[in-house]
Protein backbone atom coordinates (compact mmCIF):
# COMPACT_ATOMS: atom_id res chain seq x y z
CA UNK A 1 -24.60 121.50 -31.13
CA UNK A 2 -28.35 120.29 -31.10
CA UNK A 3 -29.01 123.17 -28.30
CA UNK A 4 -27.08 126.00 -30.79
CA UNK A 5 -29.63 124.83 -33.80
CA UNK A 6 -32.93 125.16 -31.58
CA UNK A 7 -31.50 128.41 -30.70
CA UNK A 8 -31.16 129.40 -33.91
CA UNK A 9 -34.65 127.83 -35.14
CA UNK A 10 -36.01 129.92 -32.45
CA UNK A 11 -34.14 133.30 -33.37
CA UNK A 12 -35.78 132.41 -37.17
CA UNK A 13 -39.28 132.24 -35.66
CA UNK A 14 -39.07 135.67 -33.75
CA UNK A 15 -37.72 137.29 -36.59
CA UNK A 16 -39.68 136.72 -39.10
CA UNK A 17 -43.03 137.30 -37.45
CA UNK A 18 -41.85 141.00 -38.10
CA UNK A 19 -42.45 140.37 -41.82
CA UNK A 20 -46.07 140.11 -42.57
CA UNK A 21 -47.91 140.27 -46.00
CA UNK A 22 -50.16 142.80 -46.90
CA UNK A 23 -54.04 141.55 -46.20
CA UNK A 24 -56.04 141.12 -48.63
CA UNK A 25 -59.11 144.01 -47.10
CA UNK A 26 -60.56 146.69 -48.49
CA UNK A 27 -63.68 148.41 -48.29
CA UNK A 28 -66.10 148.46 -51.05
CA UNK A 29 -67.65 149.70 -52.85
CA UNK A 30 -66.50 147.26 -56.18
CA UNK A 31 -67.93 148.83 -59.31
CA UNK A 32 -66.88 145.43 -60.83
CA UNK A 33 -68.82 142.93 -58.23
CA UNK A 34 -70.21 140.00 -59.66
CA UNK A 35 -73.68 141.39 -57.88
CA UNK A 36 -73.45 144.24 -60.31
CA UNK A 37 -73.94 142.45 -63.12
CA UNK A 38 -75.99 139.42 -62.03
CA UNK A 39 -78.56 139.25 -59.43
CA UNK A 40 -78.31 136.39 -56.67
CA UNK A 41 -80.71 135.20 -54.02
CA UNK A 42 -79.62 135.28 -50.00
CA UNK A 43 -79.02 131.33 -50.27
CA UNK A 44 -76.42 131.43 -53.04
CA UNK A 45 -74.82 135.29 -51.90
CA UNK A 46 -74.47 133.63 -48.41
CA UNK A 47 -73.02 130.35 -49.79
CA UNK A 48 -70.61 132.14 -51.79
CA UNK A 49 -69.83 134.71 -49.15
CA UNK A 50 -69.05 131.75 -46.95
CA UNK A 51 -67.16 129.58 -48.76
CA UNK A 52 -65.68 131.65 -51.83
CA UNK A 53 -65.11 135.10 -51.32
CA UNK A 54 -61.98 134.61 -48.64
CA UNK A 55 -59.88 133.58 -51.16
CA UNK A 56 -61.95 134.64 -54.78
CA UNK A 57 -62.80 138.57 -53.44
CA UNK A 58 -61.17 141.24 -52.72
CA UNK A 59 -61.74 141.44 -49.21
CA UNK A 60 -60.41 137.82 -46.52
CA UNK A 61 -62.26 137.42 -43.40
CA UNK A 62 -58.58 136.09 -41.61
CA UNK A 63 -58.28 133.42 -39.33
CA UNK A 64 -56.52 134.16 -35.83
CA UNK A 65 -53.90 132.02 -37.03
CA UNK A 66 -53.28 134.25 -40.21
CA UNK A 67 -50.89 136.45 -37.50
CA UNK A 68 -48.55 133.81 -37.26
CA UNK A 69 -45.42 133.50 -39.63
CA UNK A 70 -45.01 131.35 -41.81
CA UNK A 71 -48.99 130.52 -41.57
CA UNK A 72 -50.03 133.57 -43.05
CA UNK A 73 -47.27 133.98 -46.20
CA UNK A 74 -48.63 130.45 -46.91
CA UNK A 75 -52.39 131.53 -46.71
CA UNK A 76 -51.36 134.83 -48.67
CA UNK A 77 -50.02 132.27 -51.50
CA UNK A 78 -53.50 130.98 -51.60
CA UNK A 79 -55.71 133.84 -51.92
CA UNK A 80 -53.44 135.48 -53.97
CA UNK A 81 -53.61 132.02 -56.59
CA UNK A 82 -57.47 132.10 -56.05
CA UNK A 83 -57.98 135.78 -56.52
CA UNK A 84 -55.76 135.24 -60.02
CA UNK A 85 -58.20 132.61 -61.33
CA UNK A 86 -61.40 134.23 -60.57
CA UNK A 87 -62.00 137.10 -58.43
CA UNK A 88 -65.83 137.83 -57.62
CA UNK A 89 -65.01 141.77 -56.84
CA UNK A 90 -63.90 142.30 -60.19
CA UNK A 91 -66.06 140.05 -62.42
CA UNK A 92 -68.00 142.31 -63.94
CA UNK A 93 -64.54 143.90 -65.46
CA UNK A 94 -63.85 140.16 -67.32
CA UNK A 95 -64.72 140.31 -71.41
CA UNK A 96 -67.91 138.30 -71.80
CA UNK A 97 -65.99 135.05 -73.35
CA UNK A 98 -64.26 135.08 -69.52
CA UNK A 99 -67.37 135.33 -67.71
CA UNK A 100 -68.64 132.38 -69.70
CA UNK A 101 -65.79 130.48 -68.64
CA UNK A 102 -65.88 131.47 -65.04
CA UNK A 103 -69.66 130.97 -64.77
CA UNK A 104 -69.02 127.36 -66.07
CA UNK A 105 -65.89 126.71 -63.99
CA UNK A 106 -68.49 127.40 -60.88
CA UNK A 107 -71.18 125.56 -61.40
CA UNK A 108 -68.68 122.45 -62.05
CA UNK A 109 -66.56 123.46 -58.81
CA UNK A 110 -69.40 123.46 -56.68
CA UNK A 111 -71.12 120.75 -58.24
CA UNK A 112 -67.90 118.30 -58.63
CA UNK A 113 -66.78 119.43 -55.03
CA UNK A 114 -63.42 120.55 -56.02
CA UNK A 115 -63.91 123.52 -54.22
CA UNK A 116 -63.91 124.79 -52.18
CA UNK A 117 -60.25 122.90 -51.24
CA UNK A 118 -60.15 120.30 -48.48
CA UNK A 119 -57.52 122.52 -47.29
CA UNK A 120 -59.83 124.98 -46.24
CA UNK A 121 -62.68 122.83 -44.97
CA UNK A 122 -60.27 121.15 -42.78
CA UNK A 123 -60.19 124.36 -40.75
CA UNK A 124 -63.21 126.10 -41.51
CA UNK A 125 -65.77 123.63 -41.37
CA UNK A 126 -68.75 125.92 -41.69
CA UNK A 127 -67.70 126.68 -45.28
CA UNK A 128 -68.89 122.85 -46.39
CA UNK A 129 -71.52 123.44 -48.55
CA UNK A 130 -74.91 121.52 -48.77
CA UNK A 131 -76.76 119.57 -51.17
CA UNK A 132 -79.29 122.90 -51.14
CA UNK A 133 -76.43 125.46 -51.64
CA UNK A 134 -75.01 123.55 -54.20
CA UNK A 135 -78.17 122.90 -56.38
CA UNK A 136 -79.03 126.35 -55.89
CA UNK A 137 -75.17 127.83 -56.86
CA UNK A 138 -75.60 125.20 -60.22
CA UNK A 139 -79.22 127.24 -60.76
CA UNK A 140 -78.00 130.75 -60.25
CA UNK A 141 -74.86 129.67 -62.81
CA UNK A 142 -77.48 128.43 -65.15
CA UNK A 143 -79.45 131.44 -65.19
CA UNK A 144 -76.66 133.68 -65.20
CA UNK A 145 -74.91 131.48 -67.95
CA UNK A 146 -78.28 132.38 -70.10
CA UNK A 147 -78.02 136.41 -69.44
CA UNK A 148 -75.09 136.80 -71.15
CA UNK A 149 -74.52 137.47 -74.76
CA UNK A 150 -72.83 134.98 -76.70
CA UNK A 151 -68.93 134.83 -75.99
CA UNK A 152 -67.02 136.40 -78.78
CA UNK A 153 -64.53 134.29 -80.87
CA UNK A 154 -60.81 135.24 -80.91
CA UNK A 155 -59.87 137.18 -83.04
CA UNK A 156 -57.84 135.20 -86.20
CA UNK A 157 -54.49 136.70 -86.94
CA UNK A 158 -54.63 137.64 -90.64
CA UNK A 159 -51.10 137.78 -92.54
């Protein structure tokens, strides 16, 4: 009986590495980057390359184990989650009250070292980010924070 279900486990395993989700690559350019709107220095574009844009652009650098099922529905789950929540490729396409928001939500990620997960440093360890990065992401949010013309209140439903 035991020898049936590992047969079957196995069967499972084969099968489904024919069902792969779509990868998150494309090839720019993004009218709506986050660089078109605000300017960033080679210490904070490389930081954020490095340990953002996998799962928060529009284009995933994937892992060799990304080709291996269920590995890569799981990791498709994540970028898909991240890219929903804030999605550097298409920034520029947020209403300003959003990019006030977003520009915030950064600087305390980074800062707070909530993100980038442990669930990605774990694997990529070159995506930990130093005390230099860091102070210098919290800057760049600061600056960009002051660009930006005041967010606009919601609208009040008048009856």
């Amino acid at each position: 009986m035991l020898k049936k279900i590992l047969y079957v486990l196995l069967a499972a395993l084969v099968i489904i590495q024919f069902f792969r989700p779509q990868r998150n690559q494309s090839t720019g350019p993004y009218p709506n980057d986050i660089t078109t709107k605000f300017a960033m220095n080679d210490t904070v574009m490389g930081a954020l390359k490095t340990a953002c844009f996998d799962c928060h652009s529009n284009n995933t650098t994937y892992p060799w184990y990304a080709n291996v099922q269920p590995v890569a529905w799981w990791l498709q789950g994540h970028i898909n989650d991240g890219k929903k929540h804030l999605n550097f490729s298409e920034f520029a396409s947020y209403k300003t009250k959003r990019q006030h928001k977003k520009l915030e939500e950064i600087g305390k990620a980074v800062t707070e070292g909530w993100m980038p997960l442990d669930s990605y440093t774990w694997m990529h360890k070159n995506v930990r980010l130093s005390a230099e990065q860091k102070t210098a992401i919290k800057k760049w949010v600061d600056e960009s924070l002051a660009k930006l013309p005041p967010a606009e209140p919601e609208p009040k439903d008048e009856k």
